[in-house]
Protein backbone atom coordinates (compact mmCIF):
# COMPACT_ATOMS: atom_id res chain seq x y z
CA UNK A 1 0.00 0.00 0.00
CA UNK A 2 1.26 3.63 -0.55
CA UNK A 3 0.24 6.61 1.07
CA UNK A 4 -0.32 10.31 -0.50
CA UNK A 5 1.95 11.90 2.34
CA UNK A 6 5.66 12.41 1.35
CA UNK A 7 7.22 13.08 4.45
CA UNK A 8 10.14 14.52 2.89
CA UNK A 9 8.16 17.83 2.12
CA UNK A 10 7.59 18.51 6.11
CA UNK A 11 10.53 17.65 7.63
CA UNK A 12 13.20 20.26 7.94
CA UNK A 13 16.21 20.39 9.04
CA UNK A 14 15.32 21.44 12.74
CA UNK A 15 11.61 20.77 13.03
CA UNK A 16 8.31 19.64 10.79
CA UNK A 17 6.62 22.00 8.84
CA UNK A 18 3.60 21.33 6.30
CA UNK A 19 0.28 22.58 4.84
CA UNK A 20 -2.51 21.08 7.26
CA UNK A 21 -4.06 18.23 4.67
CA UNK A 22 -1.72 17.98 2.07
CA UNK A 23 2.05 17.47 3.32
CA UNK A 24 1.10 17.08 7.35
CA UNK A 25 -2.05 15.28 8.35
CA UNK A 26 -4.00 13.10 11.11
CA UNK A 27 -2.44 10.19 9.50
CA UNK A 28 0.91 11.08 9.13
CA UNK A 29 1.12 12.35 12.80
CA UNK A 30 -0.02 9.73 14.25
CA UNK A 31 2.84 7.77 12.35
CA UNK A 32 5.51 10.20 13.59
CA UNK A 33 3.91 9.44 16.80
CA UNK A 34 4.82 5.85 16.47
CA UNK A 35 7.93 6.29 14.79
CA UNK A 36 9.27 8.83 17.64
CA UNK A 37 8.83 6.76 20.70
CA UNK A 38 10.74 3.80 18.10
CA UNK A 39 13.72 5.83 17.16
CA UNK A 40 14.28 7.35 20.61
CA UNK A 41 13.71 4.27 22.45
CA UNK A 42 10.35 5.57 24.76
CA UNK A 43 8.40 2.47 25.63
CA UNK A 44 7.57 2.20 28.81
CA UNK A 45 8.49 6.18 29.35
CA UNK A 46 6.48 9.38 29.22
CA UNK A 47 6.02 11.47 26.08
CA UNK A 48 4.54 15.25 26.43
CA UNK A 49 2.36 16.13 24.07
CA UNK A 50 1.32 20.34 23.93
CA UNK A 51 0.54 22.77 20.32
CA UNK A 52 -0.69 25.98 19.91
CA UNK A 53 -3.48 27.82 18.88
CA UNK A 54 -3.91 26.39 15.41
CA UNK A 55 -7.37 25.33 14.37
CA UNK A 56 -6.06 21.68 13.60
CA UNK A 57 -3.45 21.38 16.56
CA UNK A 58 -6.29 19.56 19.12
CA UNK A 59 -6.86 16.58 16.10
CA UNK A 60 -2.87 16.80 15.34
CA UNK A 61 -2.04 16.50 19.45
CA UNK A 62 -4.76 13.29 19.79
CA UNK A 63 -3.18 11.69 16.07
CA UNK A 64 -0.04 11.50 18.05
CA UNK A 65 -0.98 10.45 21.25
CA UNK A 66 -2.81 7.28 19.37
CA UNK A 67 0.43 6.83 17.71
CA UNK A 68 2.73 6.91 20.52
CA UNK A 69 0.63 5.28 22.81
CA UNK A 70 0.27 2.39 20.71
CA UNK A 71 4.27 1.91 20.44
CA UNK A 72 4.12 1.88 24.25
CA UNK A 73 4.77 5.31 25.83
CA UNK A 74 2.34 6.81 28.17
CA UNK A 75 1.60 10.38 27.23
CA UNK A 76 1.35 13.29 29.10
CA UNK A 77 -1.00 15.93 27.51
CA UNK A 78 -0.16 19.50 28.35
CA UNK A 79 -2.78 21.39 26.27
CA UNK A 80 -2.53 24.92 25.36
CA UNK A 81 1.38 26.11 25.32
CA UNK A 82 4.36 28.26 23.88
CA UNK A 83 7.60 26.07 22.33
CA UNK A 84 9.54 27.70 25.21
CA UNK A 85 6.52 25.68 28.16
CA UNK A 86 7.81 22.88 26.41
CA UNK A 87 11.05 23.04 26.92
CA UNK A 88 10.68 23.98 30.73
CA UNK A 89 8.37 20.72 31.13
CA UNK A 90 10.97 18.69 29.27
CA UNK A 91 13.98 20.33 31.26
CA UNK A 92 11.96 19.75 34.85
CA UNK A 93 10.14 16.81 34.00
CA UNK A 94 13.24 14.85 31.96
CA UNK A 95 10.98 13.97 29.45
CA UNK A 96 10.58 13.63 25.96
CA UNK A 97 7.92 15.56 24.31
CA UNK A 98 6.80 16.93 21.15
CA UNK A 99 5.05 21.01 20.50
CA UNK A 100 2.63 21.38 17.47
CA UNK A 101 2.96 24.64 16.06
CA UNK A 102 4.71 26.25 12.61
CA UNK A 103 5.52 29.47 14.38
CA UNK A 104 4.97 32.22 12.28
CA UNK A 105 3.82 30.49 9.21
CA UNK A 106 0.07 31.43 8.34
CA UNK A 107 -2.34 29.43 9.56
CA UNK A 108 -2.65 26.91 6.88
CA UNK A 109 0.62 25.88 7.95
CA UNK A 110 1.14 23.48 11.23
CA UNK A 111 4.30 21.54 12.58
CA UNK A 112 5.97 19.66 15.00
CA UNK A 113 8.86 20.93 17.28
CA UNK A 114 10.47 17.75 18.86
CA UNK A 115 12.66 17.09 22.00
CA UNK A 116 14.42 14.47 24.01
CA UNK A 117 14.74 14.74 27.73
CA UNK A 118 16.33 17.27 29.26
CA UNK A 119 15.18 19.44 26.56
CA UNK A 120 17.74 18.47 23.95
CA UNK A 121 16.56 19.09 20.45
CA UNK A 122 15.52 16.76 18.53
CA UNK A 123 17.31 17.55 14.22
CA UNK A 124 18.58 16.06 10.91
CA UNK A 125 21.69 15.21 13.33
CA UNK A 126 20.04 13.59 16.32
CA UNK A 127 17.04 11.01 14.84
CA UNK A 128 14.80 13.58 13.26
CA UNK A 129 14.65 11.98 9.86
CA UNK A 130 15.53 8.71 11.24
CA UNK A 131 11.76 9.90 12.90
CA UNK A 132 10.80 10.51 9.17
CA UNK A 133 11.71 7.20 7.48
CA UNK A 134 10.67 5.20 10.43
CA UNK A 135 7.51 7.02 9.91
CA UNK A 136 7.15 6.72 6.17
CA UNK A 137 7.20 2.94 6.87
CA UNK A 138 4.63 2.76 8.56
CA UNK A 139 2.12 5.12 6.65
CA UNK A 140 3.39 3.17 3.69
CA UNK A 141 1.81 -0.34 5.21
CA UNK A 142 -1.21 1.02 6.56
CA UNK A 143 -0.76 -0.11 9.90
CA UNK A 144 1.46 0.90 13.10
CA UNK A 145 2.12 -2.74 14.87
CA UNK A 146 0.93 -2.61 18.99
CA UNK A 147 3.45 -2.49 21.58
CA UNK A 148 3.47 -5.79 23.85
CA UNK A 149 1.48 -2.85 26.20
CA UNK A 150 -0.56 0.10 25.04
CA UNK A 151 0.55 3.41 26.82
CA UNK A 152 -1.73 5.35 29.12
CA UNK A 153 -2.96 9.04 28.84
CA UNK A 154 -2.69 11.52 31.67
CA UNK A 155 -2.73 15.40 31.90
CA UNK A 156 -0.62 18.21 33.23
CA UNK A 157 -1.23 22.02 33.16
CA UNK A 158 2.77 23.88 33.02
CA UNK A 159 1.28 27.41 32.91
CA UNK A 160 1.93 27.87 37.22
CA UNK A 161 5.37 25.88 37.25
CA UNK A 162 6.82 27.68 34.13
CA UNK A 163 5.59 30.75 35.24
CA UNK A 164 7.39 30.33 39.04
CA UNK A 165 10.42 29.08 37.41
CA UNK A 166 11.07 32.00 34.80
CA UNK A 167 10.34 34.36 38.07
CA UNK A 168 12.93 33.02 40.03
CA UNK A 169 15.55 33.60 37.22
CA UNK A 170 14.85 37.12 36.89
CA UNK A 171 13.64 39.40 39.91
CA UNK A 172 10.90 41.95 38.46
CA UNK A 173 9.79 42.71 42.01
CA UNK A 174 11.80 45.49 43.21
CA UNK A 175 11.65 47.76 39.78
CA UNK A 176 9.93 51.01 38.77
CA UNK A 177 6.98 50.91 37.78
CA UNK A 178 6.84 50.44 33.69
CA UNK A 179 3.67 50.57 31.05
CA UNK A 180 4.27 47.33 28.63
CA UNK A 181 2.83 47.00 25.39
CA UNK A 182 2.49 43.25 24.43
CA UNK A 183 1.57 42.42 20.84
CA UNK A 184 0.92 38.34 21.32
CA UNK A 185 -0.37 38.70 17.78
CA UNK A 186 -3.46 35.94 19.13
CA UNK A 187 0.09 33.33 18.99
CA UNK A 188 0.80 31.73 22.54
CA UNK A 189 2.20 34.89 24.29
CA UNK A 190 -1.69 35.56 24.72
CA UNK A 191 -1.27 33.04 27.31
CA UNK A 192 1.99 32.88 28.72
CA UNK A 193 2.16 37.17 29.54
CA UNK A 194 -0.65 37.45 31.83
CA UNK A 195 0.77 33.95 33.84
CA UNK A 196 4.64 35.76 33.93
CA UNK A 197 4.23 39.17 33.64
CA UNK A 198 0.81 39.88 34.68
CA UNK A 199 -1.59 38.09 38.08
CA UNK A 200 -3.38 35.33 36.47
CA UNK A 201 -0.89 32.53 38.28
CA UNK A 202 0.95 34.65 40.88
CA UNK A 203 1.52 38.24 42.33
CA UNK A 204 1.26 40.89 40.52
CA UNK A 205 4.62 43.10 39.79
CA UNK A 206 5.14 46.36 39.20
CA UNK A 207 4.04 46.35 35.25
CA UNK A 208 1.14 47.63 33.83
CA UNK A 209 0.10 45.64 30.62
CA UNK A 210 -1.34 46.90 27.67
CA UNK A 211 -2.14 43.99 25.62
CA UNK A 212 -2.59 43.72 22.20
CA UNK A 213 -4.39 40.83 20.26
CA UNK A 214 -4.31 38.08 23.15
CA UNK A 215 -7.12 36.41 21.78
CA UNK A 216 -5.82 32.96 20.82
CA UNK A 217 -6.55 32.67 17.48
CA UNK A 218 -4.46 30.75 15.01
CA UNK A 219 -6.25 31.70 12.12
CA UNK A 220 -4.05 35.31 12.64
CA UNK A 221 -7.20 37.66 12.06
CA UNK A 222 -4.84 40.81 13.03
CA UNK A 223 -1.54 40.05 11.07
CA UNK A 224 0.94 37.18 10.85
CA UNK A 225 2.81 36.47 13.79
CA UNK A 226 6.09 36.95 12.70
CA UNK A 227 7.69 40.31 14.50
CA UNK A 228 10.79 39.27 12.22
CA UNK A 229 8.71 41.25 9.30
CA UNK A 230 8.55 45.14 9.68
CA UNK A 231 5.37 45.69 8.78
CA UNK A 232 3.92 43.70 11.50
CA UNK A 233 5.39 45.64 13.92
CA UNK A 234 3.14 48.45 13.39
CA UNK A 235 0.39 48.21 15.57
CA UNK A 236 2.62 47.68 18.18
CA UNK A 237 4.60 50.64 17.73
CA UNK A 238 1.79 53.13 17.15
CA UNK A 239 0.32 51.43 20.61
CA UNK A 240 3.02 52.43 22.31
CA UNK A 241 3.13 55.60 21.35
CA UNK A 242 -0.63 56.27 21.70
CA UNK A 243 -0.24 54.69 25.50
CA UNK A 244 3.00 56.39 25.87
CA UNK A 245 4.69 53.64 27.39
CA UNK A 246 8.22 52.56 28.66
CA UNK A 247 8.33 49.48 26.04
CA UNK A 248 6.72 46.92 23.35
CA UNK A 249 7.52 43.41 23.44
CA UNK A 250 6.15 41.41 20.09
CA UNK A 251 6.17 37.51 20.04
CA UNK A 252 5.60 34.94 17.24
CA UNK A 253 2.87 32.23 16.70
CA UNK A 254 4.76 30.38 19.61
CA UNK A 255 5.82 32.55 21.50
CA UNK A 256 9.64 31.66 21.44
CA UNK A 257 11.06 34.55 20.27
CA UNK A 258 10.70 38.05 21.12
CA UNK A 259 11.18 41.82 19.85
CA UNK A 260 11.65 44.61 21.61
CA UNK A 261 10.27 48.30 20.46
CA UNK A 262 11.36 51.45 22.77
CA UNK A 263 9.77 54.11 23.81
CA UNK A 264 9.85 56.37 20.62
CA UNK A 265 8.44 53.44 18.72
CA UNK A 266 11.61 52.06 17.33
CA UNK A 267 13.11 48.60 17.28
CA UNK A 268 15.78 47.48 19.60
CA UNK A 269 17.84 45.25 17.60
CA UNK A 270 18.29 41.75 18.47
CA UNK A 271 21.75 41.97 18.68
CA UNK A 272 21.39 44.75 21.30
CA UNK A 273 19.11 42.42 23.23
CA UNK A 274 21.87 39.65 23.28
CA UNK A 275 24.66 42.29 24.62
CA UNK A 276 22.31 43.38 27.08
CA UNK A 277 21.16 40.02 28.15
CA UNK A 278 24.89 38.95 28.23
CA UNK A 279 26.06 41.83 30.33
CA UNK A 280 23.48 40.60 32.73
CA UNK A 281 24.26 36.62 32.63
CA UNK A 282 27.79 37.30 33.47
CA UNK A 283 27.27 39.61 36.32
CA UNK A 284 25.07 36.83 37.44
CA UNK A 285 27.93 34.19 36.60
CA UNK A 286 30.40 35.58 38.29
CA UNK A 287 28.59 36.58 41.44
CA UNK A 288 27.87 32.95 41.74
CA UNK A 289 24.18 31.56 42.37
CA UNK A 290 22.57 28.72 44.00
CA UNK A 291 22.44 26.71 40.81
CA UNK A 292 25.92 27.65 39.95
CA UNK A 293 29.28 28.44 41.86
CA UNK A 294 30.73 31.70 40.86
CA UNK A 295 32.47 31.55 37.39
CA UNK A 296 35.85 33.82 36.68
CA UNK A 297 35.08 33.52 32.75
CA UNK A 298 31.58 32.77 31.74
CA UNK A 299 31.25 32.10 28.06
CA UNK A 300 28.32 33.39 25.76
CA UNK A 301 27.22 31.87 22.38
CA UNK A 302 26.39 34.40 19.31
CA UNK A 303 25.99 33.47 15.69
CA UNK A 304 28.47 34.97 13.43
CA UNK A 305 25.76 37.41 12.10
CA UNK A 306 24.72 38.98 15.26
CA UNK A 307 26.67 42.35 15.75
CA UNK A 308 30.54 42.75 16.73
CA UNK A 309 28.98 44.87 19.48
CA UNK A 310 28.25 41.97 21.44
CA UNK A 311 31.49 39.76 21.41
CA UNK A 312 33.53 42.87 22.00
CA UNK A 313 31.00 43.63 25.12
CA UNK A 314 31.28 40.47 26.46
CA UNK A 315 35.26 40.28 26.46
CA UNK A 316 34.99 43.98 28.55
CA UNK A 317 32.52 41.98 30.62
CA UNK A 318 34.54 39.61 31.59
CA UNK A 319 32.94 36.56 29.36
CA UNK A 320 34.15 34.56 26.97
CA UNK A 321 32.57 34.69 23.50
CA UNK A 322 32.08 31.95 21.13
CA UNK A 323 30.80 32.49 17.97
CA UNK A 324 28.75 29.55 16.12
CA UNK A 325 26.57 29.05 12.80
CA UNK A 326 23.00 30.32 11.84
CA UNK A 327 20.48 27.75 13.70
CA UNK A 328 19.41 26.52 16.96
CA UNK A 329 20.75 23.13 17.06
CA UNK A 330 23.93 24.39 16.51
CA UNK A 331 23.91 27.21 19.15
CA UNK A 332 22.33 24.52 22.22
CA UNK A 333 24.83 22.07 20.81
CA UNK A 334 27.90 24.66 21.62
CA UNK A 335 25.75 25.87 24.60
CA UNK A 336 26.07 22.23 26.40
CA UNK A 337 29.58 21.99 24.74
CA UNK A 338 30.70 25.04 26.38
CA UNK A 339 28.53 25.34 29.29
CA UNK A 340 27.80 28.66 28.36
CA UNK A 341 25.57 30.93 30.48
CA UNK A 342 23.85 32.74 27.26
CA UNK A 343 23.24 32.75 23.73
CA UNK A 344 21.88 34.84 21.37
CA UNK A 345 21.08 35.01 17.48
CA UNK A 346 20.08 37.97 14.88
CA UNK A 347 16.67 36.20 14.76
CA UNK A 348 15.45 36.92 18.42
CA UNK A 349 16.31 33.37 19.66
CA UNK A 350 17.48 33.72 23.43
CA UNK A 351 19.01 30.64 24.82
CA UNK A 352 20.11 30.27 28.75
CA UNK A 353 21.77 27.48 30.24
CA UNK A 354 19.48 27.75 33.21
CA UNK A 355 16.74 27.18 30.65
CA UNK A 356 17.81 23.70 29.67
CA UNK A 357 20.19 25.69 27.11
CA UNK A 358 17.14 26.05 25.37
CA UNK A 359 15.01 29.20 23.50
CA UNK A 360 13.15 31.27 25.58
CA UNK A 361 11.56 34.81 24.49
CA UNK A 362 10.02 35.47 27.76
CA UNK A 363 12.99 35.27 29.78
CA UNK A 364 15.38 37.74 27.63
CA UNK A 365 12.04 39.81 27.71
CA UNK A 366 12.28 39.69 31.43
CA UNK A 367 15.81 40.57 31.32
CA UNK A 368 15.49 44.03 29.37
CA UNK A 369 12.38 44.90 31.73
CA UNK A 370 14.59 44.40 34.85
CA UNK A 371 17.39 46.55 33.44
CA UNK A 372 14.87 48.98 32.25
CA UNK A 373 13.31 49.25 35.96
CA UNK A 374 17.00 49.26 37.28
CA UNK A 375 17.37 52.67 35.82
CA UNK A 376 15.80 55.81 35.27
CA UNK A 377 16.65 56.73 31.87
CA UNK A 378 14.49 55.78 28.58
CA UNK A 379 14.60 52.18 26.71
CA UNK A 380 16.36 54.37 23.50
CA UNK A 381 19.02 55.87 26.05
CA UNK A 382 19.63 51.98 27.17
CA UNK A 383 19.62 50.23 24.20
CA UNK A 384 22.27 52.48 22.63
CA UNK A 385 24.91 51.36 24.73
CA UNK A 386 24.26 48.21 22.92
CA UNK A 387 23.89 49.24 19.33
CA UNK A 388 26.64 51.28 18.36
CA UNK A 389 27.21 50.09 15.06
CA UNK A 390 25.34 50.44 11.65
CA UNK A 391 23.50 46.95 10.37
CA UNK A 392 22.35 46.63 6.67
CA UNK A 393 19.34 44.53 7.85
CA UNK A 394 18.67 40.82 6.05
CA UNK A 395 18.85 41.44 2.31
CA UNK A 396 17.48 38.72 -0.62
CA UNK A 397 18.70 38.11 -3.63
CA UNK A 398 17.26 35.71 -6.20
CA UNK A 399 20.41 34.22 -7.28
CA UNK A 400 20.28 30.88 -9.61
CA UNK A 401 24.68 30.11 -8.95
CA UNK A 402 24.89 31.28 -5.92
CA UNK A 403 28.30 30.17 -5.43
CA UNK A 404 29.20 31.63 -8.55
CA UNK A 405 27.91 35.17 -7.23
CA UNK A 406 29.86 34.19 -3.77
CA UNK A 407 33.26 33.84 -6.00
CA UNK A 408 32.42 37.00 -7.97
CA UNK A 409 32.19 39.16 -4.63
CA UNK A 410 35.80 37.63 -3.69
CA UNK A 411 37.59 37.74 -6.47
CA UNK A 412 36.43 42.07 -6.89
CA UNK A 413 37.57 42.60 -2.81
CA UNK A 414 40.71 40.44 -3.21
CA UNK A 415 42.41 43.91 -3.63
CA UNK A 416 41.16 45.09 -0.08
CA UNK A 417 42.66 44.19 3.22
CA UNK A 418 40.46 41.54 4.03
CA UNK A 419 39.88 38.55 6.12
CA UNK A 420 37.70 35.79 5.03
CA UNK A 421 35.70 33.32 6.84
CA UNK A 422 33.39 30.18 5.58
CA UNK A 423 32.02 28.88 8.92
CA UNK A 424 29.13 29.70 7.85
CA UNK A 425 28.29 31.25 4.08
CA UNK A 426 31.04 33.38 3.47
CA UNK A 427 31.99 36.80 6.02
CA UNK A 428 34.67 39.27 4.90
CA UNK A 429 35.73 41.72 7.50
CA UNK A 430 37.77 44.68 7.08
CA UNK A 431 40.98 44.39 8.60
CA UNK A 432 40.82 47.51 10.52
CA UNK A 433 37.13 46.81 11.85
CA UNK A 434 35.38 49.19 10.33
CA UNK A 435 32.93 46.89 8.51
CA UNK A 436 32.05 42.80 7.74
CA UNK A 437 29.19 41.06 5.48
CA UNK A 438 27.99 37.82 5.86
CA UNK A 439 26.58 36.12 2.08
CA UNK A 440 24.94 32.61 3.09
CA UNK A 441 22.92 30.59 0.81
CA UNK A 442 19.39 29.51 1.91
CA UNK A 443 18.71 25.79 1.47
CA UNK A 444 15.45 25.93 0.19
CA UNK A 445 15.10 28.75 -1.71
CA UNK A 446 17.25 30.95 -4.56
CA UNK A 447 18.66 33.03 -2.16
CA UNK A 448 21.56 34.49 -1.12
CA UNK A 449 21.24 36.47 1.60
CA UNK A 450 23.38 39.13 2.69
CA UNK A 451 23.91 40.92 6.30
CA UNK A 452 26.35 43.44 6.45
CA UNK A 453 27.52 45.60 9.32
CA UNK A 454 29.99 49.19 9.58
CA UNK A 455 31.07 52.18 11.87
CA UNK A 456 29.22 54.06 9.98
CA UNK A 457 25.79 54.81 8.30
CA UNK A 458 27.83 55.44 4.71
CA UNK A 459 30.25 52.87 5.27
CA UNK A 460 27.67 50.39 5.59
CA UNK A 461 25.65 51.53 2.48
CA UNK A 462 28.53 51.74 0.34
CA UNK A 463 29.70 48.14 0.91
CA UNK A 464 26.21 47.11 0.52
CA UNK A 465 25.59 48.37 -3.06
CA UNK A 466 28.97 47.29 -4.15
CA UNK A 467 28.24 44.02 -2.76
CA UNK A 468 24.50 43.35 -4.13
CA UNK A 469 25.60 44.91 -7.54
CA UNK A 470 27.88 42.48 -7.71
CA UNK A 471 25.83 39.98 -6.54
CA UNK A 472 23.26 40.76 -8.55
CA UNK A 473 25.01 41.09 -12.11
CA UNK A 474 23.04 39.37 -15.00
């Protein structure tokens, strides 16, 4: 027997991501479901099973749960939750588990984000598509074969427990008093802010909440939930300027990552973020802790196209920075490698070893509120401490040889005194520091996207052109 389900076209490189009734359905879930407690050995063991919002995430969640609990795991059902609520319940409870959500894709879109216990990841490089093929076998035959014993069900609500963890990381309590616009843009963070920030689970701190589309609604009647995209910023910007408030935060579908918008209404760079964050994690480091004794050198992870702001920062912190590749498997790889305290990425992943090493948009948002409260001055006055370099921004190009374009770029700045680097697409830095850009090819698309950083707003736009002109050439 075949099936109509290619599993190839849903799973990625880091997670599963398909159109709901074409490339991911019932029947294909409740395969993976099988296929996952197989691969990572989970008979007998208990398998957490949450989504979001998504219209088809409560038939996705119970395909799975048949499917695992068939190949002998006993699953716990957590309901309603952020990617980040699953990774606390996987870090606390050492158990596997599995999130249903595609982030920011629209809402015809749904996924699976996967994770062994302990809250490692599950990718192409730990049994993901071993998952897949596994999987495919069994949608293939028409039948998953019964365990010697069929798993049992149970249920377990996070929010209180995740929300008392992530509060005893970061101390809001003793701060000014700050006006918060949150944009959960109806994703997860609809949930998750009034349980952390606000006093739906515990007492209320010194934050005044303005929210902004916390209807959960994964049909995204307001705009997509992807903060990555300017334009769906918007609302939350002109919000906080109509409420005249200290700060925006803006989350995705699944409330993982998290943008920050100051007072005036602009965006506080990611990057920014991470050196802020880090400044932070190594204080806490080296004062010591009750999880941790006190550290003379604490490292912190950044991928190489975050800005040099925050390396440089760290070393006159007193850390240790390591730079890694574009992706989170990569960075919590390097995290556990390195027992690094922090790490941070261009994309508004946070990751913190006291969060399992995993991704966690709440808790850098947390972070930036307490050093906000710490102080008097504006967000804009803060966060430029942090910024003080000029970033091009993620630029596309539809590029059919993309190495070809890659050589072209070299072989015109071979004159320059330059440094090269392929750990990751191809960076050339000026040798006196005055400017770098990143080109790295996208695997699934044309692209070659380019990220570019200077001293200087004409420094950076000069390099820029010169680059995409040549990038761009026939």
């Amino acid at each position: 027997m075949t099936t109509s389900v290619d599993l190839t076209q849903s799973f990625k490189a880091y997670d599963v991501r398909g159109i709901v009734g074409e490339t991911i359905t019932p029947e294909s879930v409740r395969a993976v479901g099988a296929a996952f407690v197989d691969v990572l050995e989970l008979t007998g063991k208990r398998v957490l099973v949450g989504g979001d919002m998504r219209p088809s995430t409560p038939e996705f969640m119970q395909a799975f749960t048949e499917g695992a609990t068939a190949r002998g795991a006993d699953v716990v059902q957590v309901g309603l939750i952020s990617t980040d609520m699953l990774y606390y319940a996987c870090g606390v409870e050492d158990a596997a588990g599995v999130m249903f959500t595609a982030s920011h894709n629209p809402a015809e879109y749904n996924g699976m984000k996967m994770s062994q216990a302990g809250a490692v990841p599950v990718s192409s490089d730990t049994g993901l598509y071993e998952i897949r093929d596994v999987a495919q076998g069994y949608l293939d035959s028409g039948e998953i074969p019964p365990a010697d014993s069929t798993g049992t069900v149970t249920e377990m609500d996070l929010v209180s427990g995740y929300a008392t963890y992530l509060r005893s990381l970061v101390d809001l309590s003793g701060g000014r008093q700050l006006k918060v616009v949150v944009d959960a843009g109806n994703g997860m963070a609809g949930k998750t802010t009034p349980a952390v920030l606000g006093d739906a689970v515990l007492e209320g701190l010194p934050l005044e909440i303005v929210p902004l589309y916390f209807e959960l609604d994964g049909t995204f009647p307001n705009h997509p939930a992807n903060p990555l995209e300017p334009e769906n910023l918007r609302d939350l910007q002109a919000a906080v300027l109509e409420h005249g408030a200290d700060i925006g935060l803006a989350f995705d579908g699944d409330a993982d990552r998290c943008f920050v918008i100051d007072e005036k209404g602009q965006p506080v760079s990611p990057s920014a973020v991470t050196g802020l964050v880090a400044r932070r994690e190594i204080a806490r480091a080296q004062a010591g802790s009750e999880v941790h004794a006190a550290e003379t050198e604490p490292v912190v992870i950044h991928n190489l196209i975050t800005s040099r702001a925050v390396p440089e920062l760290v070393l006159a912190s007193g850390g240790r920075p390591v730079e890694t590749r574009v992706g989170h498997s990569f960075i919590k790889a390097v995290m556990a490698q390195e027992r690094a305290v922090f790490g941070g990425e261009h994309s508004a992943h946070y990751y913190f070893r006291d969060f399992f090493n995993a991704d966690t948009g709440m808790l850098a948002a947390m972070h930036v509120l307490a050093a906000l409260g710490e102080q008097d001055g504006p967000l804009s006055e803060l966060a430029e401490e942090y910024d003080p370099y000029v970033a091009s921004g993620e630029i596309n190009s539809t590029v059919e040889d993309k190495q070809g374009a890659v050589d072209r770029v070299l072989e015109r700045f071979a004159d320059r005194d330059v440094t090269v680097s392929t750990m990751d697409g191809t960076t050339v830095s000026a040798a006196d520091g005055s400017w770098w850009f990143n080109l790295r090819p996208s695997n699934t698309e044309p692209f070659l996207r380019y990220n570019g950083e200077a001293q200087d707003e004409q420094t950076m736009a000069s390099v820029r052109d010169a680059v995409l002109e040549i990038v761009r050439e026939g």
